[in-house]
Protein backbone atom coordinates (compact mmCIF):
# COMPACT_ATOMS: atom_id res chain seq x y z
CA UNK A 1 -5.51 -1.69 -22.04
CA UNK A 2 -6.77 0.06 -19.27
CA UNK A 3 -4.10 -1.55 -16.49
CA UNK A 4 -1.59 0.10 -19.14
CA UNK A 5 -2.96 3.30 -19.65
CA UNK A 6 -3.25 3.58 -15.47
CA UNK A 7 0.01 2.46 -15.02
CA UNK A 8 1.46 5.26 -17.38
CA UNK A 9 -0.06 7.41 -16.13
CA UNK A 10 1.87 10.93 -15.14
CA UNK A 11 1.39 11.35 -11.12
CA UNK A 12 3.83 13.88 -10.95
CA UNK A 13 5.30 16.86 -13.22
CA UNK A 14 7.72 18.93 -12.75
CA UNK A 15 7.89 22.41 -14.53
CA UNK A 16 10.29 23.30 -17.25
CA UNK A 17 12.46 25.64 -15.50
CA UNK A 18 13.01 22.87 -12.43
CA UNK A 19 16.35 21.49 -12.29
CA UNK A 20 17.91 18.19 -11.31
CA UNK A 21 21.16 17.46 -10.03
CA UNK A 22 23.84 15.62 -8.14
CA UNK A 23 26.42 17.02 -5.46
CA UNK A 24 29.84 15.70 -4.13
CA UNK A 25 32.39 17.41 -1.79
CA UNK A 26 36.31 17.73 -1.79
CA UNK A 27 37.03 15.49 1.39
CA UNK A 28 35.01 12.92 0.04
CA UNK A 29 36.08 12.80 -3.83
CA UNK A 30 38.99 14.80 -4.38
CA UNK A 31 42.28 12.49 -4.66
CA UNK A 32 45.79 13.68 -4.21
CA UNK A 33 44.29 15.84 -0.97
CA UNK A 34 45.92 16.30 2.76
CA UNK A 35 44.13 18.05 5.45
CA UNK A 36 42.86 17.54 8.72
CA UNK A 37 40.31 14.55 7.77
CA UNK A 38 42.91 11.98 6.51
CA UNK A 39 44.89 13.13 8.68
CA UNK A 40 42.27 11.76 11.36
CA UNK A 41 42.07 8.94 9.54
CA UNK A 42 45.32 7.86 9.89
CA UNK A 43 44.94 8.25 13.31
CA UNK A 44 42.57 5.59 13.62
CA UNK A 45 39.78 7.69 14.32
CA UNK A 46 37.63 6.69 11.29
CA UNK A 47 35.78 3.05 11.30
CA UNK A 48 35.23 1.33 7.47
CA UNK A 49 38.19 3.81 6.09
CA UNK A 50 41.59 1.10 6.04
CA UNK A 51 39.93 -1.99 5.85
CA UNK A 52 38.84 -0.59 2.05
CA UNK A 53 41.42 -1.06 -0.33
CA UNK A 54 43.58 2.37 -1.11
CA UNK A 55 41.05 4.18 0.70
CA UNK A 56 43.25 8.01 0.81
CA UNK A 57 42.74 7.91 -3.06
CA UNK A 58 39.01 8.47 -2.52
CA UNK A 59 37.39 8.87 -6.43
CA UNK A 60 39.88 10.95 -8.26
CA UNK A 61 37.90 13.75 -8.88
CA UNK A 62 40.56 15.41 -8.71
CA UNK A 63 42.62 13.83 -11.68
CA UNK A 64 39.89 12.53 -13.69
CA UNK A 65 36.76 14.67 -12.98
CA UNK A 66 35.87 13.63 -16.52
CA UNK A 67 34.62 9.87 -15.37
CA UNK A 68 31.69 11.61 -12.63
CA UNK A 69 31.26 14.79 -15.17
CA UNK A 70 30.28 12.54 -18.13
CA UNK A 71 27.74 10.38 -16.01
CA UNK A 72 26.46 13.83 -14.85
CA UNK A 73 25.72 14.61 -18.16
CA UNK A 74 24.39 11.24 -19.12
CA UNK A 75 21.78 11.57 -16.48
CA UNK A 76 20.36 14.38 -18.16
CA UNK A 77 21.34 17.12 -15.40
CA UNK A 78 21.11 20.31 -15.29
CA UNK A 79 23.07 21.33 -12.28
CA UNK A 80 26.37 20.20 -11.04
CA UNK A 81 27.18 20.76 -7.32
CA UNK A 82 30.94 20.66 -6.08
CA UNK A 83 33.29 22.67 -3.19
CA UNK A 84 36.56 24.01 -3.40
CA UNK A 85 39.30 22.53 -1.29
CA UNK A 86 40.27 25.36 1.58
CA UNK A 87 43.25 23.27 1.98
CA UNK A 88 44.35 23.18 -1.51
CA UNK A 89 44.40 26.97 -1.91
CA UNK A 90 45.61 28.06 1.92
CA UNK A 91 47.90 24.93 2.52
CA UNK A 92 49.10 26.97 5.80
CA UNK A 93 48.48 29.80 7.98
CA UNK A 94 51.45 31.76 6.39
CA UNK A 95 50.35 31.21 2.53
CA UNK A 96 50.03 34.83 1.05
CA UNK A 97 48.42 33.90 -2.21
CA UNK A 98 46.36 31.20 -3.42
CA UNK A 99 48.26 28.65 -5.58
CA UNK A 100 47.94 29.23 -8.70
CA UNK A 101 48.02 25.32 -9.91
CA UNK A 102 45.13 24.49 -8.14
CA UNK A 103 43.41 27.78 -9.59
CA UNK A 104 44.21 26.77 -12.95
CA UNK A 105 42.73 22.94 -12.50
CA UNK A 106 39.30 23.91 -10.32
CA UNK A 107 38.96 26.54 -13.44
CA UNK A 108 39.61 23.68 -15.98
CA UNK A 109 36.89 21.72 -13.60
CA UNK A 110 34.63 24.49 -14.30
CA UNK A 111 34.92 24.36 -17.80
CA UNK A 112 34.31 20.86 -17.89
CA UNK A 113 31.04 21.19 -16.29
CA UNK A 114 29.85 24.34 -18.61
CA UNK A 115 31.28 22.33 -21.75
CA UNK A 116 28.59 19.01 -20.55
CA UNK A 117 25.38 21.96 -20.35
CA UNK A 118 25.25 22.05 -16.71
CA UNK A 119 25.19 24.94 -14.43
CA UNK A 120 27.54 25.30 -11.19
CA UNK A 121 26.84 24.90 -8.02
CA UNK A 122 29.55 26.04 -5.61
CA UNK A 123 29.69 24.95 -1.94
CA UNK A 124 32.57 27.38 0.02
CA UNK A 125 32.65 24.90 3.39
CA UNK A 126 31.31 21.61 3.18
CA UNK A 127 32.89 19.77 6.20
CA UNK A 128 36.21 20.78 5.80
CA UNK A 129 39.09 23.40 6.66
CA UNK A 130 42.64 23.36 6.97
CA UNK A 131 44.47 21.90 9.79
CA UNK A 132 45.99 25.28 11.13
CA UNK A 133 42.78 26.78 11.91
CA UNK A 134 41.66 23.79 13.72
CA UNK A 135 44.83 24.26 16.12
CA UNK A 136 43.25 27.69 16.35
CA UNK A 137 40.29 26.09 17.61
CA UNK A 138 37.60 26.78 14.70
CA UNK A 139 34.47 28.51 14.60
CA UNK A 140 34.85 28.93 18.34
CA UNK A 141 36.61 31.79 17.35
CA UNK A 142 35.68 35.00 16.04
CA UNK A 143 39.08 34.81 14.06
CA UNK A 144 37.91 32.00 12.26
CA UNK A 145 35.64 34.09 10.54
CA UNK A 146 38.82 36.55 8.55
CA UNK A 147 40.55 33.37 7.79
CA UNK A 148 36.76 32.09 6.41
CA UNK A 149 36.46 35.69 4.37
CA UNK A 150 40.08 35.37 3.15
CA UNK A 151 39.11 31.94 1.90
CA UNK A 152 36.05 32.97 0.33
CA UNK A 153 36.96 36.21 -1.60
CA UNK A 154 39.73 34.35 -3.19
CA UNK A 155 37.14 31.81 -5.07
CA UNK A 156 35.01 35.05 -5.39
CA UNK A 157 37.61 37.15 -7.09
CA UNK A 158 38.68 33.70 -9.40
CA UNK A 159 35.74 32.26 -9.99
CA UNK A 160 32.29 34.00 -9.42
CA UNK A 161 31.88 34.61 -12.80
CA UNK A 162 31.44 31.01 -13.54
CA UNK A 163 29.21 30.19 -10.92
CA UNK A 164 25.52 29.99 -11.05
CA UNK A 165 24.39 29.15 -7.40
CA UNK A 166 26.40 29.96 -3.90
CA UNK A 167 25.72 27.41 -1.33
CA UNK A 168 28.09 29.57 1.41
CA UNK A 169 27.97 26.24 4.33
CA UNK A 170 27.01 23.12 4.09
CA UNK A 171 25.37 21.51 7.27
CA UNK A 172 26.90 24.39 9.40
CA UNK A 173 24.89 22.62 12.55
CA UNK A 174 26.08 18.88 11.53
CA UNK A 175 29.63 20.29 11.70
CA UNK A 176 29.44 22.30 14.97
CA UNK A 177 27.47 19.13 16.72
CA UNK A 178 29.97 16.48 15.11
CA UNK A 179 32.79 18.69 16.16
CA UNK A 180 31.79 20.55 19.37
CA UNK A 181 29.72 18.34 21.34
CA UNK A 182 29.98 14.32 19.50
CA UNK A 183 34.03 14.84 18.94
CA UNK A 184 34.11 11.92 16.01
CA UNK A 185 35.16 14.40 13.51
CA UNK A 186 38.56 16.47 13.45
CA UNK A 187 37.93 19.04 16.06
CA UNK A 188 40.31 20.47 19.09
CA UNK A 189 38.55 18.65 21.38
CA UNK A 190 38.78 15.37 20.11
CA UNK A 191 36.29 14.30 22.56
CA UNK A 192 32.58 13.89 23.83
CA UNK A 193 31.67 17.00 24.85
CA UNK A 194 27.45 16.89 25.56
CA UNK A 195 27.48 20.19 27.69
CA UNK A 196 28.88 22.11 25.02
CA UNK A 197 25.01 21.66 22.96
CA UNK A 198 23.36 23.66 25.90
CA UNK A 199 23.55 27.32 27.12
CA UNK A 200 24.13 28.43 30.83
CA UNK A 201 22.25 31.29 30.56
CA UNK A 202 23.98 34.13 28.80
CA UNK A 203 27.02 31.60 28.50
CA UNK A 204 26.65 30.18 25.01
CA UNK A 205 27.89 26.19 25.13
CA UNK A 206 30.33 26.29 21.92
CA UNK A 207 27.78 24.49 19.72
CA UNK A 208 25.68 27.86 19.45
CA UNK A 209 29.09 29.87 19.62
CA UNK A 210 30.65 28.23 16.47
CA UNK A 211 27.23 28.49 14.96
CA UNK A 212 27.05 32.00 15.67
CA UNK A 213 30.67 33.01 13.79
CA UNK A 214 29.45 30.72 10.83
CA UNK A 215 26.77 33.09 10.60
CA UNK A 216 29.11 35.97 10.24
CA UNK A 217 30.74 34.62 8.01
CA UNK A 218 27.93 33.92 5.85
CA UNK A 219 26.63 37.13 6.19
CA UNK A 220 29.90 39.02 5.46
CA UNK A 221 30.87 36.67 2.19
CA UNK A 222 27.00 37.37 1.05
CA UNK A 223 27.24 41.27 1.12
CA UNK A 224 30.64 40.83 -0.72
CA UNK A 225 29.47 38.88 -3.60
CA UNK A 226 26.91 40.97 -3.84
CA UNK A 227 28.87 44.19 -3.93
CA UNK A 228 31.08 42.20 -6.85
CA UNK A 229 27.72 42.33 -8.41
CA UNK A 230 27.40 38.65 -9.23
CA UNK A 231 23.78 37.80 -10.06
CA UNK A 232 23.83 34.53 -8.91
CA UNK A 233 21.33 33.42 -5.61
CA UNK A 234 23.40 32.64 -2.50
CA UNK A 235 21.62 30.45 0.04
CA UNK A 236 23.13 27.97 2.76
CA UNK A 237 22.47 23.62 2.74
CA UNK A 238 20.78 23.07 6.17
CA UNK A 239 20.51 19.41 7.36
CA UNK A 240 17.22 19.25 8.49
CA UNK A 241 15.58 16.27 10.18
CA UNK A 242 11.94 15.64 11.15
CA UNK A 243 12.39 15.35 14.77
CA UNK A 244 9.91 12.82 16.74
CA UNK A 245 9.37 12.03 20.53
CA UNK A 246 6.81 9.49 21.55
CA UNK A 247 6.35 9.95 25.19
CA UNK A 248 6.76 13.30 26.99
CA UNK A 249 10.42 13.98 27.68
CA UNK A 250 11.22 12.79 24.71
CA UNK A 251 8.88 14.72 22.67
CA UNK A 252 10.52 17.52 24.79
CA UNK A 253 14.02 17.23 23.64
CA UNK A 254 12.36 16.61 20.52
CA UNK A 255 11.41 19.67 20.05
CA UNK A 256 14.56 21.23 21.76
CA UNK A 257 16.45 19.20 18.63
CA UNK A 258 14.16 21.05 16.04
CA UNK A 259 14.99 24.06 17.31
CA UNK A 260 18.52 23.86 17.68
CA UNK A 261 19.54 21.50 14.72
CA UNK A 262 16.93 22.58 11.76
CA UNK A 263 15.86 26.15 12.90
CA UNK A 264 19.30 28.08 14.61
CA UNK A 265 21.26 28.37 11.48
CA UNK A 266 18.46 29.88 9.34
CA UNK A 267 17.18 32.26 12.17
CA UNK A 268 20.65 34.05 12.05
CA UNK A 269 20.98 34.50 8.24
CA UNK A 270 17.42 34.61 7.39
CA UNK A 271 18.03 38.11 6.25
CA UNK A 272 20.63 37.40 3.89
CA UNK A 273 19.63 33.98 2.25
CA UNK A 274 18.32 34.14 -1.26
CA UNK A 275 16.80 30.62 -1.16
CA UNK A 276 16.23 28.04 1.55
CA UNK A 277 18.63 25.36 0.89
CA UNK A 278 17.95 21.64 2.57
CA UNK A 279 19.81 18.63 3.26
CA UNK A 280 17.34 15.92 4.40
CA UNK A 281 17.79 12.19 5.05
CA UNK A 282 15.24 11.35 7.39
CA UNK A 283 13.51 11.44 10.38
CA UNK A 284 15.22 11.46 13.58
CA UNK A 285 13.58 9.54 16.50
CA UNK A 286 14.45 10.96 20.12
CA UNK A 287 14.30 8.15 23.25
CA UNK A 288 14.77 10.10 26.55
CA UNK A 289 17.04 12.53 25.58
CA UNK A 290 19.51 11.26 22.76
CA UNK A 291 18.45 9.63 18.94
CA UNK A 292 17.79 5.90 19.19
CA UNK A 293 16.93 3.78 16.06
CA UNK A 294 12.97 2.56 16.42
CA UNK A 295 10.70 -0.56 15.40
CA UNK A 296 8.61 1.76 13.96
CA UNK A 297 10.62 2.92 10.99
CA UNK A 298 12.81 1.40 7.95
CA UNK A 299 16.43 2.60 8.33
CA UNK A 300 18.84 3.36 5.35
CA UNK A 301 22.28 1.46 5.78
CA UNK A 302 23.98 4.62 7.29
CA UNK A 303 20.79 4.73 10.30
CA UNK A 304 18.62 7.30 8.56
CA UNK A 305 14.48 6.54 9.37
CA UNK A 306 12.99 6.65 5.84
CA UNK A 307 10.19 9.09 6.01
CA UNK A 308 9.26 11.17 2.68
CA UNK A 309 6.33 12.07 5.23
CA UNK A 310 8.99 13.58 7.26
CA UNK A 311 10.14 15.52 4.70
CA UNK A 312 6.86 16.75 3.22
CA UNK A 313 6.35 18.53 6.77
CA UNK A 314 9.65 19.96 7.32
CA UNK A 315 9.67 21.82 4.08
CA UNK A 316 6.07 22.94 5.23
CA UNK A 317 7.46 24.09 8.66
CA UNK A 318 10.49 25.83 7.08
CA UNK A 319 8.23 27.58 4.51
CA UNK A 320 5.97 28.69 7.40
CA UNK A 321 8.69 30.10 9.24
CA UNK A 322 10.65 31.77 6.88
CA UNK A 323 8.24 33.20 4.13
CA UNK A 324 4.66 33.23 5.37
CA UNK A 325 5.49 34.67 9.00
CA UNK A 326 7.94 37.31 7.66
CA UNK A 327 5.80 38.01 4.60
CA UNK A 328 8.57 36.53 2.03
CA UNK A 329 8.41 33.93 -0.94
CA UNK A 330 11.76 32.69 -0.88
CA UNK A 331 12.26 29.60 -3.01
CA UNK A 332 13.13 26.20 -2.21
CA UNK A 333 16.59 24.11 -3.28
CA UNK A 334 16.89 20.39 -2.50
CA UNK A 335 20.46 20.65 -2.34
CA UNK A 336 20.67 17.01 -1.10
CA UNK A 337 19.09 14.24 -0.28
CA UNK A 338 19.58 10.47 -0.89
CA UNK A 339 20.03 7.20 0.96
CA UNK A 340 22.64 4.67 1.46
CA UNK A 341 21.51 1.26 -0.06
CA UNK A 342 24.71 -0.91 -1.41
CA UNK A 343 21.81 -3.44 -1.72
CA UNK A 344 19.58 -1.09 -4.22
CA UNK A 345 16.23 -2.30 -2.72
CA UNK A 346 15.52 0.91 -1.39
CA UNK A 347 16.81 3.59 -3.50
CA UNK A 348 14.24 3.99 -6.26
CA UNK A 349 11.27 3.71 -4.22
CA UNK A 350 13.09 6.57 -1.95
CA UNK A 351 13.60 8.62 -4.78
CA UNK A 352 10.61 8.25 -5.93
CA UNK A 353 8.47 9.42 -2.67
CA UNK A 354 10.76 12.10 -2.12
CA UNK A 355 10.17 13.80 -4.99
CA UNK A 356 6.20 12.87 -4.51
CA UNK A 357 6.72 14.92 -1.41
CA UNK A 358 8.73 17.60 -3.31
CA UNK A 359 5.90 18.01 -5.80
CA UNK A 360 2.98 17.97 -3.85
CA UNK A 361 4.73 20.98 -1.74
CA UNK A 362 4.76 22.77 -5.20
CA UNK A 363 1.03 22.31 -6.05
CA UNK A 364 0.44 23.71 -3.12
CA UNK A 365 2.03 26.81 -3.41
CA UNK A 366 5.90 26.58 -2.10
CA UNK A 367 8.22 27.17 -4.90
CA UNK A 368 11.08 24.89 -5.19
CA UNK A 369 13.47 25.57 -7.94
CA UNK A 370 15.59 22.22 -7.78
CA UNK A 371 16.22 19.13 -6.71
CA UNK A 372 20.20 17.58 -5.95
CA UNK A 373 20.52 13.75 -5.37
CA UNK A 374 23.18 12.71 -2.88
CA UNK A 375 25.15 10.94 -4.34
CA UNK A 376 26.18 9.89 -7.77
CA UNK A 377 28.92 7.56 -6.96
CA UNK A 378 29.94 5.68 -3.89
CA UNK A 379 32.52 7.52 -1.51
CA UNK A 380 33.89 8.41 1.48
CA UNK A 381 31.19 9.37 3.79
CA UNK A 382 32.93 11.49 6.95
CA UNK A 383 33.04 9.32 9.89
CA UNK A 384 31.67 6.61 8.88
CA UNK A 385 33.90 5.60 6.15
CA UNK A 386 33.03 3.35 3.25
CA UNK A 387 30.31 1.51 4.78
CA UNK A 388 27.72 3.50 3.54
CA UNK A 389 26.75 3.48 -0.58
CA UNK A 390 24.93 6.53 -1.12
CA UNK A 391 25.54 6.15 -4.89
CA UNK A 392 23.73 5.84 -8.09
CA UNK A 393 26.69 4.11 -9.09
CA UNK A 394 28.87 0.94 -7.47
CA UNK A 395 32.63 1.73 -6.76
CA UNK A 396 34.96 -1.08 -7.18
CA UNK A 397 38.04 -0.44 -5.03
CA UNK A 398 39.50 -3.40 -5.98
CA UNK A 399 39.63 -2.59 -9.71
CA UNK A 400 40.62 0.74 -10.46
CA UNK A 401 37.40 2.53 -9.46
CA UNK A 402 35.14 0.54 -12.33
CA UNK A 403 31.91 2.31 -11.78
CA UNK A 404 28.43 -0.01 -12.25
CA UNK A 405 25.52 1.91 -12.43
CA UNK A 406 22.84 0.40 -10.04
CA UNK A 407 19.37 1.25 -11.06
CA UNK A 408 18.89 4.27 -9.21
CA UNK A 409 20.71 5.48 -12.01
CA UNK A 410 18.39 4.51 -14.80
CA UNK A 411 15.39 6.02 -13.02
CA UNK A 412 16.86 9.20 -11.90
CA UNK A 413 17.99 9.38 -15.69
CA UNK A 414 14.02 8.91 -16.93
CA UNK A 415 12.84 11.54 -14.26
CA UNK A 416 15.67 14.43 -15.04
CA UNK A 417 14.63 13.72 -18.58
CA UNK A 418 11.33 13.85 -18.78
CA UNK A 419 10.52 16.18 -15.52
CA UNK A 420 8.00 13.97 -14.55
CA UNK A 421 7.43 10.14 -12.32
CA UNK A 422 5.02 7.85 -14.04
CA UNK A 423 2.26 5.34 -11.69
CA UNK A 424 4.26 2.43 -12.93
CA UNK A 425 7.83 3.54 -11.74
CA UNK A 426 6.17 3.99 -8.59
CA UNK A 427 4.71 0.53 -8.62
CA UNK A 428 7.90 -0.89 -9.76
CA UNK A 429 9.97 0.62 -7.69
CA UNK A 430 8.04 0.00 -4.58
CA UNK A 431 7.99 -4.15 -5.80
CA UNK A 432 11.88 -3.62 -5.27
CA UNK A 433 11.09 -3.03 -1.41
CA UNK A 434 8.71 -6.03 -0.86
CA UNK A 435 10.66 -8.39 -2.58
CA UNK A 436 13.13 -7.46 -0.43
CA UNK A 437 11.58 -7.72 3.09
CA UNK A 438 12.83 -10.44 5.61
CA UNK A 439 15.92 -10.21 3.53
CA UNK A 440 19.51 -9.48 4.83
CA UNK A 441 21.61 -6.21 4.09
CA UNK A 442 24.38 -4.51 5.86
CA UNK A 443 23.71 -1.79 8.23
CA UNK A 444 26.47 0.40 9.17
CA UNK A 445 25.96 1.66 12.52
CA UNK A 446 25.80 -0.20 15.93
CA UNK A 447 22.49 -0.66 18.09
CA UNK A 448 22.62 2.85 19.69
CA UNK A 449 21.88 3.84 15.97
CA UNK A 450 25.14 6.41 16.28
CA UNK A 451 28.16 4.18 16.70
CA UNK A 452 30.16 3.59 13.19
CA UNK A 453 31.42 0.35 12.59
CA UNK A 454 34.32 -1.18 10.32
CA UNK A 455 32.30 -4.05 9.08
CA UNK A 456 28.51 -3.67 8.58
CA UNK A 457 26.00 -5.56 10.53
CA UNK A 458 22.96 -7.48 8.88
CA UNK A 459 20.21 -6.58 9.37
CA UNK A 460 16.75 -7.66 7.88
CA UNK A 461 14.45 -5.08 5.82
CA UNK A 462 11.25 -4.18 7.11
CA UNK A 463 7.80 -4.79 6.72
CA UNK A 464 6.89 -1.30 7.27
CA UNK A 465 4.98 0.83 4.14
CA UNK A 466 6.86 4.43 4.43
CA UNK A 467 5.57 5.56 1.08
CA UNK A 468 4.31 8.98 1.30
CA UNK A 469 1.13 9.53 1.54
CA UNK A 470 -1.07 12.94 2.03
């Protein structure tokens, strides 16, 4: 009676008003959809994308939004995060208006969300923008930043009375290192550029450059959904890593990561952000002067270090630097964070510790107002293909898209529902992870922990406890 009673126990609760949810982006689930990143596909550029079977029609969110929309709802969310296809509306440079088909169907989209009780959560560039402006060089260029507003008051003017949180960029200082400096997604360059991360003095490299007009345009589409007078907070998704040196030099570049990758971006909207938004996945370990996977940490499949730890002291870092140093309370938003695990040993016990994390931030003090798991179904993860599963729910390329629900599902389902993690779904999930250890599973990146691969390697899961712990 008593092991019961202690293993039912309620270890964390969430308040009423907190929200759970899930987020996807265009790219990645939106069928029937040209543009620059299937167009790099086809180019070969893109490991684990056409050794998948009919890999271009990605998850048909497009056609049948219904079959991730009514999972959504079955999960017991609250929130439903999405982004609107640049492409779709601007299809060239020339286009004068928007077209009005794909208008009509993201406002059908919309209404599909509202009609399942769940808010909207709009993303205006996640990864993505047309092929003409890349020929234009991208956020290199102040230009880049009227083409951006042009973009952005057209969902304004269509939609912002439907939508209930502005995410304005998504991983603004992912895409300017993946594109400017690691060339392995569509960029001008098409090439390794490592120079192009540093400064020369006043010369900016284009890294901080692109950066820099991303920030205008943040700013710019902020003040103009404001002066619409939409209610609704606007706030930016940040990928933010907890970066980690061991000896000197490599606690110095460390640190010189930190600053550039989790803390540029925020310092230059700051002023206009009405909630911290963050993307984390993991830790990232520094050897010399580049990321290296270590012996010291469990990786997820796509070469993430597992570290709810981690994440417990960026979100105390960020709220140190942006509310108790300028004298602010801005709120939190998890707007993603997840792992890939086609195995599903991991993924409830790293749900589980997050969110450990995430509420022990709360109790002391930080307010967080929600929490969006990456992802709900398996799909097309940028450069690296279809290796990784980041979903909650098994895609079957091979028959019509059948969605299984793994158990990540089920537990995210009890937790949205009842606002709260139990000692026992700790315990259980955890058993998943040493069950699992010596075993097998694939691993999608190469041994410099960066390298995408077609077919996974196998590698064995680790005795290593990462559970959070404070």
């Amino acid at each position: 009676m008593m092991s019961f009673s202690l293993q039912a126990q309620t270890i964390a609760q969430f308040p009423k008003d907190f929200f759970f949810g899930v987020a996807n982006a265009p790219v990645q689930v939106e069928d029937q959809l040209e543009g620059a990143w299937i167009h790099h596909a086809r180019d070969g550029k893109i490991p684990a994308f056409y050794n998948y079977v009919n890999p271009e029609e990605r998850i048909r969110f497009w056609t049948e939004p219904e079959r991730e929309l009514d999972m959504a709802q079955e999960l017991g969310l609250s929130v439903f995060r999405l982004g609107l296809s640049w492409k779709r509306l601007f299809p060239s440079k020339d286009t004068k208006k928007p077209d009005p088909k794909v208008i009509k169907r993201y406002k059908e989209i919309f209404q599909m969300i509202k009609k399942r009780n769940m808010k909207i959560m709009v993303s205006l560039f996640h990864h993505a923008e047309p092929d003409w402006t890349i020929k234009e060089k991208s956020w290199v260029k102040k230009s880049m930043v009227n083409h951006f507003m042009r973009f952005s008051k057209t969902v304004v003017d269509n939609f912002g009375d439907d939508i209930d949180y502005w995410v304005t960029f998504n991983e603004s200082n992912l895409y300017a290192l993946m594109t400017q400096v690691v060339g392995t997604w569509p960029s001008y360059h098409q090439r390794r550029r490592p120079l192009s991360f540093f400064n020369l003095g006043p010369i900016k490299g284009s890294y901080e450059r692109a950066l820099k007009n991303m920030a205008r345009g943040h700013n710019q589409i902020y003040d103009y959904i404001k002066s619409k007078g939409h209610k609704a907070p606007i706030g930016i998704a940040q990928n933010v890593g907890d970066y980690v040196g061991q000896k000197w030099i490599s606690k110095y570049f460390a640190g010189v990561s930190k600053r550039k990758m989790n803390y540029k971006f925020y310092d230059l909207v700051s002023k206009k952000m009405d909630y911290i938004g963050v993307n984390y996945y993991g830790a990232e370990v520094v050897k010399g002067t580049t990321l290296a996977l270590s012996k010291d940490y469990e990786y997820s499949d796509s070469g993430r270090a597992v570290s709810p730890n981690g994440f417990y002291k960026v979100i105390k870092e960020l709220h140190k630097r942006y509310n108790l140093k300028k004298k602010r309370n801005l709120p939190f938003i998890i707007t993603e964070n997840g792992v890939a695990d086609e195995k599903g040993w991991l993924r409830s016990s790293y749900m589980v510790e997050h969110l450990l994390a995430l509420n022990t931030v709360m109790k002391e003090g930080i307010k967080v107002l929600g929490y969006m798991a990456w992802s709900l179904s398996d799909n097309w993860e940028w450069a690296d293909g279809y290796c990784p599963k980041f979903g909650m729910v098994a895609v079957d390329r091979s028959n019509n898209l059948q969605r299984t629900k793994r158990d990540g599902f089920f537990l995210y389902q009890k937790i949205s529902k009842t606002k709260k993690i139990t000692a026992s779904q700790r315990t259980e999930s955890w058993k998943k992870v040493l069950n699992a250890v010596g075993k097998d599973r694939a691993f999608c990146r190469s041994k410099d922990g960066e390298t995408a691969l077609n077919e996974p390697r196998q590698v064995k899961v680790r005795d290593i406890d990462w559970r959070f712990k404070k």
